[in-house]
Protein backbone atom coordinates (compact mmCIF):
# COMPACT_ATOMS: atom_id res chain seq x y z
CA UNK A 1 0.00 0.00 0.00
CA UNK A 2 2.83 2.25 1.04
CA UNK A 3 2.27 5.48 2.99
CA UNK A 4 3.88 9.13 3.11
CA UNK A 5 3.28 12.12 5.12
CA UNK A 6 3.65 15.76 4.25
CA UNK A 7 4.62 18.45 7.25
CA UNK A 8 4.50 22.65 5.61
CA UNK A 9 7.54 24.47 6.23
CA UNK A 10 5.32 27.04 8.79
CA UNK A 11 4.86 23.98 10.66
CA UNK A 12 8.52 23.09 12.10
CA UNK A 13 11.00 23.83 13.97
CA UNK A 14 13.73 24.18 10.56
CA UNK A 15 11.64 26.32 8.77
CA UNK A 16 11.26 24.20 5.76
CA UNK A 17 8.94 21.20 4.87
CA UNK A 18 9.07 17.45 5.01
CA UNK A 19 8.49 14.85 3.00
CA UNK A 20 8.14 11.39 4.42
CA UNK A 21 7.44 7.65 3.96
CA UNK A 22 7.78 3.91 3.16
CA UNK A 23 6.55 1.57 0.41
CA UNK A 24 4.88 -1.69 1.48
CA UNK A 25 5.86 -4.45 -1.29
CA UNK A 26 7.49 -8.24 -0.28
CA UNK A 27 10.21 -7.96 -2.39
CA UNK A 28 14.19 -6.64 -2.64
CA UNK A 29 14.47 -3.17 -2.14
CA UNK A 30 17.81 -1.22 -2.91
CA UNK A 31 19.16 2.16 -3.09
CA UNK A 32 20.06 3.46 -6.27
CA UNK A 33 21.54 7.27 -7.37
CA UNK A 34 21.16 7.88 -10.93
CA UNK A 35 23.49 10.48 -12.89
CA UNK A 36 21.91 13.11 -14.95
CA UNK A 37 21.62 12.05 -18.27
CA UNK A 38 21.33 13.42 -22.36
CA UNK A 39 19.59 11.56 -24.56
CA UNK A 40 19.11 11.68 -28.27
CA UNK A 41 15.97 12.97 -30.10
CA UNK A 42 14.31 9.91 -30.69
CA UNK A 43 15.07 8.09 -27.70
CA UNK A 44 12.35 5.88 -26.12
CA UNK A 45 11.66 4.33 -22.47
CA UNK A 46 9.33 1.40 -22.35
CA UNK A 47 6.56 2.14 -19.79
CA UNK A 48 2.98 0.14 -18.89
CA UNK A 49 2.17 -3.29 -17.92
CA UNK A 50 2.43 -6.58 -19.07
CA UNK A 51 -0.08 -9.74 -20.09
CA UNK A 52 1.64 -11.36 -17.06
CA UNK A 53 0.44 -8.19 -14.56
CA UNK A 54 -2.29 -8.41 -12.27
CA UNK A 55 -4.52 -6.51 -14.17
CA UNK A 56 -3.22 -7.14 -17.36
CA UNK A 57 -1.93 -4.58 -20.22
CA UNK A 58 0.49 -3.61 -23.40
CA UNK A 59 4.16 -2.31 -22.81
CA UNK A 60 4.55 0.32 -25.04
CA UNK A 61 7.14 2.65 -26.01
CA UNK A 62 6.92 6.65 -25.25
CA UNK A 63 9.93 9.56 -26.01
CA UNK A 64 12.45 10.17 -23.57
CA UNK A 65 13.04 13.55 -22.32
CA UNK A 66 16.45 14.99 -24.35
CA UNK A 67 17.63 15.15 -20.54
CA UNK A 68 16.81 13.30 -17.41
CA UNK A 69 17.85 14.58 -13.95
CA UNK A 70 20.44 13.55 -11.32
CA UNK A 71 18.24 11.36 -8.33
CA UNK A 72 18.20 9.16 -6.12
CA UNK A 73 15.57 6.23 -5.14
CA UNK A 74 15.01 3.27 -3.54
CA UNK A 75 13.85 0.55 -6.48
CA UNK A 76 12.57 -2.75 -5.47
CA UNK A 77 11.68 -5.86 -7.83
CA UNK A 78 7.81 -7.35 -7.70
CA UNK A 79 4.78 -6.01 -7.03
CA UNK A 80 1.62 -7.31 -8.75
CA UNK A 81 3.59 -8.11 -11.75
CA UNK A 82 4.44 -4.96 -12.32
CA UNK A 83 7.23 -4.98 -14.54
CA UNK A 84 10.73 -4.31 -12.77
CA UNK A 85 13.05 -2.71 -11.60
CA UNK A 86 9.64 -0.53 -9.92
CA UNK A 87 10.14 2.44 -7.43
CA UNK A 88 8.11 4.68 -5.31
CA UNK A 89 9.98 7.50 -5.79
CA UNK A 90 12.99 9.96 -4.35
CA UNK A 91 14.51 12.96 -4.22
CA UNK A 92 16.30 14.75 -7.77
CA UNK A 93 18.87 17.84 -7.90
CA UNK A 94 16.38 20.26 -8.87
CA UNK A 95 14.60 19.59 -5.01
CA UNK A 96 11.25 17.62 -6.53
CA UNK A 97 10.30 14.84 -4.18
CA UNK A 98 8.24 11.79 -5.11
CA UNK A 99 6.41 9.45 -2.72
CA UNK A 100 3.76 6.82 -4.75
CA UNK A 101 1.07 5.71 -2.32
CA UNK A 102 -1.93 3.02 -3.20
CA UNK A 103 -5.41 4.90 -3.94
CA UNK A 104 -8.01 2.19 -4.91
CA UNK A 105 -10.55 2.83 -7.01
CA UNK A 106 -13.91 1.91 -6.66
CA UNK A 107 -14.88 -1.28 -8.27
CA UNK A 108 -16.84 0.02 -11.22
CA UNK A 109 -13.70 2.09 -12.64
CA UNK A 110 -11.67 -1.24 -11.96
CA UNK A 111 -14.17 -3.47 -13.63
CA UNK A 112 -14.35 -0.94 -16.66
CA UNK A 113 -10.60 -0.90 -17.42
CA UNK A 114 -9.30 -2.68 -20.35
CA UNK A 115 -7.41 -5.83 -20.69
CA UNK A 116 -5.14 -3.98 -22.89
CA UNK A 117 -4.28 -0.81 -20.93
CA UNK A 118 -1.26 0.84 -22.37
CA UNK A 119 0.59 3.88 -21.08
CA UNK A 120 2.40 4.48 -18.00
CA UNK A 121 1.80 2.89 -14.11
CA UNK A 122 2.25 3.89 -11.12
CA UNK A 123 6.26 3.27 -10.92
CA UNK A 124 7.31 4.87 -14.57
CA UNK A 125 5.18 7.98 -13.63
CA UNK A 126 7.32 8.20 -10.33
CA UNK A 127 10.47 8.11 -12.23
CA UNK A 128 9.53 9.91 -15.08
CA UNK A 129 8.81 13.05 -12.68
CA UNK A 130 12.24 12.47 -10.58
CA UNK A 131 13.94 12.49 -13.92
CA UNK A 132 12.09 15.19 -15.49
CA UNK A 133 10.41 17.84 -12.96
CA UNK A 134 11.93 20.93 -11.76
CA UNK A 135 9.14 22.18 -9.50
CA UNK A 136 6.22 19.92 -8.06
CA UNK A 137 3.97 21.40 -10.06
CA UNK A 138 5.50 20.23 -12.96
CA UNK A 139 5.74 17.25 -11.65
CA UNK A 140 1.62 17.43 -11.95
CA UNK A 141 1.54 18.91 -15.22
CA UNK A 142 3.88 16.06 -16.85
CA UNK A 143 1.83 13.14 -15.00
CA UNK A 144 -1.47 14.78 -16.88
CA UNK A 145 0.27 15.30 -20.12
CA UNK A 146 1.35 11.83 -19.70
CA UNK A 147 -2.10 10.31 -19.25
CA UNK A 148 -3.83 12.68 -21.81
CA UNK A 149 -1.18 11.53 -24.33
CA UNK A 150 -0.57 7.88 -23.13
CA UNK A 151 -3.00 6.47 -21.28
CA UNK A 152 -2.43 5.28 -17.78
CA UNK A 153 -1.61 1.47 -16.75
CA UNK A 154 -3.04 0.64 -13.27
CA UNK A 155 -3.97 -2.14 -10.89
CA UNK A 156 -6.80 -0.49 -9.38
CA UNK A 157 -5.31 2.74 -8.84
CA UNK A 158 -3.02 5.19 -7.03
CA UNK A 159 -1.52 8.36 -5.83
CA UNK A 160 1.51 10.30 -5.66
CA UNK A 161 2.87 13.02 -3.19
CA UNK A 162 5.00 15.18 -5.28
CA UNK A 163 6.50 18.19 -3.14
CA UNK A 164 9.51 20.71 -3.51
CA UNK A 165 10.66 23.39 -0.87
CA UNK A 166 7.62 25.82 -1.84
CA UNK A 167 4.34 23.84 -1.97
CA UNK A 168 3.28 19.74 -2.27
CA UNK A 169 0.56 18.49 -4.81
CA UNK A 170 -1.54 15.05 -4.13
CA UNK A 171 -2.31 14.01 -7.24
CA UNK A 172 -4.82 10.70 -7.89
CA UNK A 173 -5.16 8.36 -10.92
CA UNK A 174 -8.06 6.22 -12.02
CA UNK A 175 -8.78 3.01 -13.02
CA UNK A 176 -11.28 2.64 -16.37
CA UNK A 177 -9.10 3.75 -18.80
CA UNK A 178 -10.38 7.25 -18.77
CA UNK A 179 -7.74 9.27 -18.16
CA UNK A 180 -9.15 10.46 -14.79
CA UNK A 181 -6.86 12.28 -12.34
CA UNK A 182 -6.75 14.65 -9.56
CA UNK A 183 -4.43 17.19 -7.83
CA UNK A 184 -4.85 18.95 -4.44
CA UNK A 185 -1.83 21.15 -3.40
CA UNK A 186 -0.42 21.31 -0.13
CA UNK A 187 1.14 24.63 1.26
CA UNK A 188 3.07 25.76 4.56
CA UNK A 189 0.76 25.25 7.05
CA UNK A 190 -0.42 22.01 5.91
CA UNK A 191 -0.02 18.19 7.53
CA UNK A 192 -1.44 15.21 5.31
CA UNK A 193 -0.69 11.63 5.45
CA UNK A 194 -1.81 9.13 2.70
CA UNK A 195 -2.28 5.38 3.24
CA UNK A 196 -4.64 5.10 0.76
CA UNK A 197 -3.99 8.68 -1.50
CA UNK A 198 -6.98 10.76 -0.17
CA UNK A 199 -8.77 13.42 -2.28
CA UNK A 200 -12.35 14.89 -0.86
CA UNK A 201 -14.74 17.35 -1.99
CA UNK A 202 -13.48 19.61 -5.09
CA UNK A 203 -14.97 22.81 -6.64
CA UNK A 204 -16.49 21.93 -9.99
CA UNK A 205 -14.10 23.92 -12.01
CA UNK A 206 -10.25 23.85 -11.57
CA UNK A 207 -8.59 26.39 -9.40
CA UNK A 208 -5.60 26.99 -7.67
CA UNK A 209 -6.04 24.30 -5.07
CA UNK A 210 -7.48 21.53 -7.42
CA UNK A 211 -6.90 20.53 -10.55
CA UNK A 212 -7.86 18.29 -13.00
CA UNK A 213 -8.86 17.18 -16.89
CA UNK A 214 -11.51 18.67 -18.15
CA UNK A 215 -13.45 15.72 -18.78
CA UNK A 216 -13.34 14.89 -14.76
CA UNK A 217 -16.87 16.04 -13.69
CA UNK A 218 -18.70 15.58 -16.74
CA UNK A 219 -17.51 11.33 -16.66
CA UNK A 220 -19.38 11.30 -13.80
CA UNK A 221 -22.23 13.15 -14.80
CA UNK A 222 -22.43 10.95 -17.90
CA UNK A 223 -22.35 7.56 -15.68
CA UNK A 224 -24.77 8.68 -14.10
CA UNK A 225 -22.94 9.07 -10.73
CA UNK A 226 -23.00 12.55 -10.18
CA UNK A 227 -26.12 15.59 -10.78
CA UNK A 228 -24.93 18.69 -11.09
CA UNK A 229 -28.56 20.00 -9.99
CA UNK A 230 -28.98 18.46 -7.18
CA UNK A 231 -26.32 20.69 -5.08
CA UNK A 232 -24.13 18.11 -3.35
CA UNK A 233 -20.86 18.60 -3.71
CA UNK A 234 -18.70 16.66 -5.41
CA UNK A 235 -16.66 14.52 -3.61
CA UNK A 236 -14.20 12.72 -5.40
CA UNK A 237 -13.35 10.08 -2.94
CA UNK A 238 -17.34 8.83 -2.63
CA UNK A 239 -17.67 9.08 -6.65
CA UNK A 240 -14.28 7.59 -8.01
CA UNK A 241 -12.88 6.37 -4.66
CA UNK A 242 -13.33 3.89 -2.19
CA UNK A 243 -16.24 5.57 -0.85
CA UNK A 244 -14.24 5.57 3.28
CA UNK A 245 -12.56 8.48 3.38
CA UNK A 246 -9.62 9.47 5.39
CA UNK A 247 -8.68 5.51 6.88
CA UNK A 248 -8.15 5.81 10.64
CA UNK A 249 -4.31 5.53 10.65
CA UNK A 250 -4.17 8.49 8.77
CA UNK A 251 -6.56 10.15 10.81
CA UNK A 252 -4.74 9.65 14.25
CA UNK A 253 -1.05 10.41 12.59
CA UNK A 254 -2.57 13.58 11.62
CA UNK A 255 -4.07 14.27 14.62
CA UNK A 256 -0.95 13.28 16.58
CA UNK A 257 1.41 15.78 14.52
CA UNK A 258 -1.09 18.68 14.73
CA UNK A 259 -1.13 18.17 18.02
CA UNK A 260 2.72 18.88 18.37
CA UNK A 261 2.70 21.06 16.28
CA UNK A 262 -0.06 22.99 18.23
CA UNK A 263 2.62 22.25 21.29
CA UNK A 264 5.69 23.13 19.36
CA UNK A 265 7.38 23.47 16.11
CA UNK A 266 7.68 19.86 14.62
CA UNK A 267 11.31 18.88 14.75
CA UNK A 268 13.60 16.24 12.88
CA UNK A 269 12.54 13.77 15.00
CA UNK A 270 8.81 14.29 14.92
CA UNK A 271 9.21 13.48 10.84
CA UNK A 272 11.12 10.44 11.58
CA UNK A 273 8.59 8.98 14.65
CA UNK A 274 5.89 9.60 11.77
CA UNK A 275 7.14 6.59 10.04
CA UNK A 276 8.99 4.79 12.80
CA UNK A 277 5.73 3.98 15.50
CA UNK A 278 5.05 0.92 15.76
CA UNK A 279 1.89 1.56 15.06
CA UNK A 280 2.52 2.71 11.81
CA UNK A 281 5.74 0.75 10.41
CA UNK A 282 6.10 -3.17 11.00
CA UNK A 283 7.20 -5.84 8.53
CA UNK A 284 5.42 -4.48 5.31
CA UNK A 285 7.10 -1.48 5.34
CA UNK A 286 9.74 -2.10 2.79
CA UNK A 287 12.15 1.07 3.65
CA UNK A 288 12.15 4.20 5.28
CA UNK A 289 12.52 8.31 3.65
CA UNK A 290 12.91 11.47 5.22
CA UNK A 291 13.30 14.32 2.86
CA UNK A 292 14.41 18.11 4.18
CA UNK A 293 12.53 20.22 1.13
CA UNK A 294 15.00 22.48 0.60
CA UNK A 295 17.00 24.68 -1.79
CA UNK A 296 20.91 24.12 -0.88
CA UNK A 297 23.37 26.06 -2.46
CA UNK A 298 24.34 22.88 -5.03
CA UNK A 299 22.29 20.58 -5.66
CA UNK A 300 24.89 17.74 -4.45
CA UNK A 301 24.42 18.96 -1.27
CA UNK A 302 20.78 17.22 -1.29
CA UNK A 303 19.99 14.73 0.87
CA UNK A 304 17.60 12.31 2.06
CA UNK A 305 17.75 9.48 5.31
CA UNK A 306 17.18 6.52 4.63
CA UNK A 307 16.45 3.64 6.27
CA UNK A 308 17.02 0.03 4.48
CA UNK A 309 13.66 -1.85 6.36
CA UNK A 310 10.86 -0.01 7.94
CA UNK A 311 12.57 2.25 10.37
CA UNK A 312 10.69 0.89 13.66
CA UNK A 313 14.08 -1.27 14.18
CA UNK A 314 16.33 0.51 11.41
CA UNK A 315 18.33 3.82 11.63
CA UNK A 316 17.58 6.36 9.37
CA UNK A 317 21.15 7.35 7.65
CA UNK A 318 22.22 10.41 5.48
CA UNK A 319 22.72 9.76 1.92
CA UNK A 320 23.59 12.40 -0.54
CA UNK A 321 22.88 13.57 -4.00
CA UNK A 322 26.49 13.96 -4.64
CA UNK A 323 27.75 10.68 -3.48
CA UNK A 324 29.87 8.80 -6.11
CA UNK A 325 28.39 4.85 -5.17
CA UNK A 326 25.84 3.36 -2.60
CA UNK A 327 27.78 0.77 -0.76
CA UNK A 328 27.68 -2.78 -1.55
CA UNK A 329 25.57 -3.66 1.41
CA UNK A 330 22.52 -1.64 0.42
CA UNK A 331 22.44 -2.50 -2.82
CA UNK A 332 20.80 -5.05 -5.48
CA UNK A 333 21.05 -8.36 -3.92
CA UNK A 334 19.63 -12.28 -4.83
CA UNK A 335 17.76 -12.09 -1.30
CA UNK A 336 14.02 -11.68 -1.84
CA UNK A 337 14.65 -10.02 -5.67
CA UNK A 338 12.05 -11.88 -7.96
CA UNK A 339 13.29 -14.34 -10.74
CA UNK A 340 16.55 -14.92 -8.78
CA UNK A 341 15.16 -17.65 -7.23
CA UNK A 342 15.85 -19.35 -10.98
CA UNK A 343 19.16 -17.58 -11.95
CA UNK A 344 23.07 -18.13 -11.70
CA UNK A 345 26.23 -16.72 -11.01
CA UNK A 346 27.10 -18.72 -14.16
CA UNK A 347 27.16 -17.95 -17.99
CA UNK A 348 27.35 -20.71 -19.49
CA UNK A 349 23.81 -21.00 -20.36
CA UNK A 350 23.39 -17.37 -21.61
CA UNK A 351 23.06 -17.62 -25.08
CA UNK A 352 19.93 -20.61 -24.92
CA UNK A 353 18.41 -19.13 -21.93
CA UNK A 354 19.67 -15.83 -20.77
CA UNK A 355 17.10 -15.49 -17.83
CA UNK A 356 18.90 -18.12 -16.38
CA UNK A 357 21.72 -15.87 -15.40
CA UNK A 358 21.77 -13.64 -12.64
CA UNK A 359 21.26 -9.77 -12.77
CA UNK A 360 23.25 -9.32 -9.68
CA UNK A 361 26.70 -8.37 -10.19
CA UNK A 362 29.31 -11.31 -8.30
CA UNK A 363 31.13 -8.21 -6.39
CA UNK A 364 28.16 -7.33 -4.84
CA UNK A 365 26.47 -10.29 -4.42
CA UNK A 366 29.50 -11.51 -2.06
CA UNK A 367 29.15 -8.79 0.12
CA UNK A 368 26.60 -8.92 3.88
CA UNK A 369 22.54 -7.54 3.13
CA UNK A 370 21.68 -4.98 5.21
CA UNK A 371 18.09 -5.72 3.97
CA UNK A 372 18.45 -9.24 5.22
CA UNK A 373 20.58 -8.05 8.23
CA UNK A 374 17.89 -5.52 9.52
CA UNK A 375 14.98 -7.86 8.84
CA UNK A 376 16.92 -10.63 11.68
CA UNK A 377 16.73 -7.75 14.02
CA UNK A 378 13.13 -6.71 13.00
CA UNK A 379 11.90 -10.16 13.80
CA UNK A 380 14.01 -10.58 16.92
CA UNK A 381 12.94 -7.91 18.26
CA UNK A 382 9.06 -8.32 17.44
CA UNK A 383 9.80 -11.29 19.75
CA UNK A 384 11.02 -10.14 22.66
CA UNK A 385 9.90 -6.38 24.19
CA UNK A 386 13.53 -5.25 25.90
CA UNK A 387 14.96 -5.92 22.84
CA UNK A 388 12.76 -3.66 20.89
CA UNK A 389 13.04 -0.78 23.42
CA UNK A 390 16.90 -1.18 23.39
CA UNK A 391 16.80 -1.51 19.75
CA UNK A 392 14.27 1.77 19.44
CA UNK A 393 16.39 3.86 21.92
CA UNK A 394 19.61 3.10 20.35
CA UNK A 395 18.35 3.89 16.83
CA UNK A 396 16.75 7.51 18.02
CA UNK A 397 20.51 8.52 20.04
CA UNK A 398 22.34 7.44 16.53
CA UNK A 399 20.10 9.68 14.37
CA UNK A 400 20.17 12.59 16.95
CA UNK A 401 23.96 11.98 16.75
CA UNK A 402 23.97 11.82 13.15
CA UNK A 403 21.67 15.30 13.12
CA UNK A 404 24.56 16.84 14.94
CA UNK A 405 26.75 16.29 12.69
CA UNK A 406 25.14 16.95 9.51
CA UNK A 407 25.80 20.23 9.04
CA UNK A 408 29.60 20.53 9.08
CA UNK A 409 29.27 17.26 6.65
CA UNK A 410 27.44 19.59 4.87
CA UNK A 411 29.31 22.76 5.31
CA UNK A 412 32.73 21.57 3.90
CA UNK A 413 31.42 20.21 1.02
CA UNK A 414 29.93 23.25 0.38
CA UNK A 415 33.50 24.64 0.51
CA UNK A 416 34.60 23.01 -1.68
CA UNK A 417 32.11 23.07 -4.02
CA UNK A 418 32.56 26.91 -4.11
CA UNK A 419 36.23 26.51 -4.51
CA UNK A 420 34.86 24.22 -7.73
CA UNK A 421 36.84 21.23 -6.13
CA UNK A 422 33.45 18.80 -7.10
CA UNK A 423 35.26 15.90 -7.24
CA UNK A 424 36.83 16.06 -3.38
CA UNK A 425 33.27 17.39 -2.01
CA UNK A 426 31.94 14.53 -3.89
CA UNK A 427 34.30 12.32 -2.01
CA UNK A 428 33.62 13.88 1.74
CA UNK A 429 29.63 13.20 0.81
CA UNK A 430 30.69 9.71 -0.19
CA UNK A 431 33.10 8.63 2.82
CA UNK A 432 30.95 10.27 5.14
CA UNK A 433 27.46 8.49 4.65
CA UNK A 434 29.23 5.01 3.91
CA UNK A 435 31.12 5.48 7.20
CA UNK A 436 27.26 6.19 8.72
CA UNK A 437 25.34 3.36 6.99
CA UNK A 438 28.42 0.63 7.68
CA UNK A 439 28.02 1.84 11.25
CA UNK A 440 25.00 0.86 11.89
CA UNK A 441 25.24 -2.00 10.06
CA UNK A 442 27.73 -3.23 11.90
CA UNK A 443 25.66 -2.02 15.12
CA UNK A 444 23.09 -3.83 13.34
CA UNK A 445 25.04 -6.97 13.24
CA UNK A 446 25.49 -7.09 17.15
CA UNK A 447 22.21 -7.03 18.61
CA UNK A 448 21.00 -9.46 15.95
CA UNK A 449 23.78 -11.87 17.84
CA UNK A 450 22.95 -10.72 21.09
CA UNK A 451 19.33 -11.01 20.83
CA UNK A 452 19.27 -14.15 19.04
CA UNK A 453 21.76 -15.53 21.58
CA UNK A 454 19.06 -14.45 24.64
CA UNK A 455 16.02 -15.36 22.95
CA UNK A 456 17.61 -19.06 21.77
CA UNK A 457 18.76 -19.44 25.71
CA UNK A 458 15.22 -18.56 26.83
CA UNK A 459 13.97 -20.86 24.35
CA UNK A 460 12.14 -17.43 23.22
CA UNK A 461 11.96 -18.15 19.66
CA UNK A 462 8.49 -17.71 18.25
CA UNK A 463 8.35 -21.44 16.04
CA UNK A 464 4.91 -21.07 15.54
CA UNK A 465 3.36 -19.76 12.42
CA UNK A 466 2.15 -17.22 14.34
CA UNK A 467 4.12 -13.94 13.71
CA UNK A 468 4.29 -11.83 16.60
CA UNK A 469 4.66 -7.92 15.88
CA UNK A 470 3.45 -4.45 17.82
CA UNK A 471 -0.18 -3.60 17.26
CA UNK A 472 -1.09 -1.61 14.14
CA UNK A 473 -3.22 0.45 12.83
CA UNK A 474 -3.45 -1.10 9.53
């Protein structure tokens, strides 16, 4: 399903906003950071679903942009067929922010959409806008061009947060092949979480605060689901949504940060406890983002934390734009990556079946999982209650630690940016966040054989089938 949350800059205690979340899908997840790119004049991507998806469709070919920005993500390899690699989103150099969240539609769009959907889903429009957006409303502008021109590839629908420094859009998309879409900004003062993508009542015409094609209301009118003379609004959730509303998880994170923020200024680690509760993050949660919205003075000097499992029992670490490489440990590994399960670290069948041979580089695959690593400790210490407060309290003095040192991290790679010395600034940004990440990995590594030791001694282990895990709200 995923989820994000979105504080306004008026809101906290930094002065700028936040953008924050997991995606919830059972398979690998790895960090990626992908250089800016140019690209010829008829270059193509390949976007859509296939006959093997879910809800099945056509992959088609659409043109490239001529350039594609510097980003980062976190890209992960199944969900519903969905063609892979698939992501939810990141951060790029120009400051846009993506988060993809589920938004089902209600069953009569579903039921009406094609067996041969073409155009993009949920994960190329994602990338598409990290690669190609320079402001968050342009992020909304080339999702709708993208649908008008394309068409849209779902599997019952979905939603995106797209947010820079100045202002955050939630923008919708529809099952029934009808190009449907809508966008509701988000300014300063502003808190919304999504888990489902939420959209209410809208005016019916487009304005500043809501947008959307110009076919939106009159579909509705025309299937007979909405009359424009009977004076009820029109409330996009109860005619194209799930008919619920804001789900109560969203609800009480909501209320919870307005409440602080009614107390106090949101801080750092008000974002990160948004997605770290227990009530909130568990095993689903695939990974963990916190994005500061904001304009540095180069755009390697962006950042985001990131966590490699939900962060409940993960740190969240610094990683830059500028970095050079992710280390080994965080990325693309066999462990839990669909198809691998069927592949090789051997060649010699390549040229009669080439799916038989891993897509995992040898160098890498040789190296410890801090996916797999962090899941032990997840589970460990879902069993056993001192282990998760140890665990919890450890993780929260690290990125408190971490906070503290940020800035000077930041500050002399700024130096040396301005002294046009990329290439050692790139290098501080680089040693820096591996040094962070292999620490607690390696402080990950520890309490997994502690706790494991203490739990096997107390004949602790859960053997059942039974997974035991913190209450949640969803």
């Amino acid at each position: 399903m995923s989820y994000g949350i979105y504080i306004g800059r008026h809101l906290t205690s930094d002065g700028h906003a936040w953008l924050a979340g997991y995606g919830d899908e059972p398979s690998s997840h790895w960090l990626e950071i992908i250089d800016r790119a140019e690209h010829g004049s008829d270059s193509t991507i390949t976007v859509g679903v296939g006959p093997d998806s879910d809800m099945p469709g056509h992959r088609t070919e659409i043109p490239q942009a001529d350039v594609t920005a510097r980003h980062m993500r976190v890209s992960y390899s199944y969900y519903l067929g969905v063609p892979a690699p698939i992501t939810n989103g990141g951060l790029n150099e120009y400051g846009v922010a993506v988060r993809d969240i589920w938004s089902t539609s209600c069953q009569a769009l579903i039921d009406m959409t094609p067996k041969d959907q073409t155009g993009p889903n949920y994960s190329d429009l994602a990338r598409i806008v990290l690669e190609r957006a320079h402001t968050a409303r342009e992020g909304v502008d080339i999702m709708a061009r993208l649908i008008a021109e394309h068409g849209y590839s779902c599997y019952g629908g979905n939603s995106h947060i797209i947010a820079d420094p100045d202002e955050a859009w939630v923008v919708i998309q529809f099952s029934g092949g009808k190009g449907l879409w809508v966008a509701e900004r988000l300014g300063a003062d502003d808190i919304r979480a999504s888990r489902p993508g939420y959209v209410g009542v809208v005016p019916t015409e487009p304005d500043e605060k809501f947008l959307y094609p110009d076919h939106f209301i009159q579909t509705a009118i025309d299937l007979g689901w909405y009359d424009p003379a009977s004076d009820q609004p029109f409330d996009v959730n109860s005619i194209y949504g799930d008919g619920k509303g804001p789900w109560k998880g969203m609800a009480w994170v909501e209320a919870e940060m307005r409440k602080r923020a009614d107390s106090a200024p949101i801080t750092f680690t008000d974002v990160c406890w948004a997605i770290q509760t227990e009530r909130l993050t568990g095993d689903t949660a695939g990974y963990g983002q916190v994005v500061p919205l904001v304009h540095p003075r180069h755009p390697d000097l962006r950042m985001m934390w990131h966590a490699p499992v939900g962060p409940v029992t993960a740190p969240l670490v610094p990683v830059f734009l500028g970095q050079t490489e992710v280390p080994d440990e965080f990325a693309l590994h066999r462990y839990l990556t669909t198809g691998e399960a069927h592949r090789f670290l051997d060649r010699r069948k390549e040229a009669t079946a080439p799916d038989t041979v891993s897509h995992v580089p040898q160098g890498v695959e040789v190296s410890d999982s801090a996916v797999y690593q962090y899941k032990r400790l997840m589970h460990l210490a879902f069993q056993d209650e001192d282990l998760l407060k140890e665990v919890w309290d450890h993780w929260r003095l690290m990125e408190v630690q971490l906070a503290e040192q940020l800035p000077l991290v930041l500050r002399s790679a700024q130096l040396l940016l301005q002294s046009d010395e990329q290439e050692l600034a790139r290098r501080v940004l680089t040693r820096e966040s591996r040094t962070w990440l292999g620490q607690g990995l390696e402080d990950c590594r520890a309490f997994v054989a502690a706790g494991h030791a203490r739990l096997r001694l107390q004949d602790g282990l859960n053997r059942s089938r039974k997974p035991l895990a913190p209450e949640q709200f969803w």
